[in-house]
Protein backbone atom coordinates (compact mmCIF):
# COMPACT_ATOMS: atom_id res chain seq x y z
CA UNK A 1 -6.72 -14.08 1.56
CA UNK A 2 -6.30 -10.40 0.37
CA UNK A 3 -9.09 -8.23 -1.07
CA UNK A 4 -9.42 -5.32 -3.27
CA UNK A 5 -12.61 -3.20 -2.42
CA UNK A 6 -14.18 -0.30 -3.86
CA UNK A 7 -16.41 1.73 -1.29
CA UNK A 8 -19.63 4.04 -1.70
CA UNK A 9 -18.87 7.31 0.17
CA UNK A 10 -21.65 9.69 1.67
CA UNK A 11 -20.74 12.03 -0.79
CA UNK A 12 -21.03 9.91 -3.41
CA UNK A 13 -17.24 9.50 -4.10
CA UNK A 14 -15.87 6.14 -4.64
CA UNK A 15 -12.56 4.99 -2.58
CA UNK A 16 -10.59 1.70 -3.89
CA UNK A 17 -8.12 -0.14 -1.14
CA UNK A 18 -6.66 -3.17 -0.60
CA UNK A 19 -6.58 -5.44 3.01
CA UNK A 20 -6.55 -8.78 4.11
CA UNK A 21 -9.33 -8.54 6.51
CA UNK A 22 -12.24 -6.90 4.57
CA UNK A 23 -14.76 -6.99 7.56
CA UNK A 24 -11.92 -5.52 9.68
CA UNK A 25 -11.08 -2.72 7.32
CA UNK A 26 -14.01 -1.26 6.40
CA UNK A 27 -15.29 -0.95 10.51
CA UNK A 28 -12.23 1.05 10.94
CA UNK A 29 -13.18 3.41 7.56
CA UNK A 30 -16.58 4.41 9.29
CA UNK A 31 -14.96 4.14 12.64
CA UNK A 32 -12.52 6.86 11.47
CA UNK A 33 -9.64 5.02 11.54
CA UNK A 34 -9.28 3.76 8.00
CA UNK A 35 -7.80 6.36 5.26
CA UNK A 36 -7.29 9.82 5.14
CA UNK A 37 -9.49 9.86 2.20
CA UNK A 38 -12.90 8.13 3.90
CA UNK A 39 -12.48 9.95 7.39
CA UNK A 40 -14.45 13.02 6.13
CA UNK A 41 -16.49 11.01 3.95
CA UNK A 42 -18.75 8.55 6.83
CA UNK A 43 -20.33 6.55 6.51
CA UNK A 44 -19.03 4.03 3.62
CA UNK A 45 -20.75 0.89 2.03
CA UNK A 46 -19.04 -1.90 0.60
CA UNK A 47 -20.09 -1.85 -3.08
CA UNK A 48 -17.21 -4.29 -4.58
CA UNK A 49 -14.25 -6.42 -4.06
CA UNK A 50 -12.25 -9.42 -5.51
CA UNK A 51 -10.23 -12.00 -3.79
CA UNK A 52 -6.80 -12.43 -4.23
CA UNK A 53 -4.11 -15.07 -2.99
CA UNK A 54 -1.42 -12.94 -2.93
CA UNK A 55 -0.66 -8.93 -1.11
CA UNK A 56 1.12 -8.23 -4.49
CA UNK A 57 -1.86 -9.43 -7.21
CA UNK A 58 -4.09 -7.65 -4.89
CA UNK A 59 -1.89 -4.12 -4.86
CA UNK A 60 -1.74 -4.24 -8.43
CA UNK A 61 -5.50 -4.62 -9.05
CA UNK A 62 -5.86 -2.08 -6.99
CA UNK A 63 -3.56 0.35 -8.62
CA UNK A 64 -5.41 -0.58 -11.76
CA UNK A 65 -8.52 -0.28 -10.83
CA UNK A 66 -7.63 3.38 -9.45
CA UNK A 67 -6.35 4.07 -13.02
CA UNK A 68 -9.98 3.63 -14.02
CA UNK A 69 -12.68 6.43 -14.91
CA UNK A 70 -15.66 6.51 -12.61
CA UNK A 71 -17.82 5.03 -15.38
CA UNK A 72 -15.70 1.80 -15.79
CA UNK A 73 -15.48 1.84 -11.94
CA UNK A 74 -19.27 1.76 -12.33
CA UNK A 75 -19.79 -0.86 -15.04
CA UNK A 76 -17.08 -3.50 -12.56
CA UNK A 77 -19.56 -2.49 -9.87
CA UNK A 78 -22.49 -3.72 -11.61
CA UNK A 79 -20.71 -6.29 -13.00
CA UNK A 80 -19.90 -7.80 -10.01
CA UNK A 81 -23.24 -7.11 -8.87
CA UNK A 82 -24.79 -8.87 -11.55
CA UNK A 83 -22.66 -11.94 -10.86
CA UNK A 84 -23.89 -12.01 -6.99
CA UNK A 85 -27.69 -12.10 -8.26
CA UNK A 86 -27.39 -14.42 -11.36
């Protein structure tokens, strides 16, 4: 399985990647050892993420999901939020 994820950073700053070991992936972000991006940025929370079958359907959500404003990143959070608690 592949993921997409979207993750809470301590400043507040959202960061969007793709892996196929969530669990895996976001230990190494607060561990340091994930991007560039989150190193400076501990610890992050998991706030979102879809399941894909395939590395490729999962990299292009991704990009597309990065093409989105913070507000529309916000309203696919809650979204999927929403879903979890229904």
């Amino acid at each position: 399985m592949n993921y997409v994820y979207i993750l809470r950073c301590k400043d507040g700053s959202f960061y969007t990647g793709w892996t196929n070991d969530l669990s895996r992936r976001i230990q190494a972000h607060n561990s340091g050892k994930g991007a560039k991006y989150t190193r400076a940025r501990r610890p992050v929370t998991l706030l979102y993420h879809e399941c894909f079958q395939s590395r490729k359907e999962a990299m292009s959500r991704e990009a597309a999901i990065k093409r989105l404003s913070r507000q529309e990143k916000e309203k696919l959070i809650g979204r999927g939020l929403d879903d979890r608690f229904s």
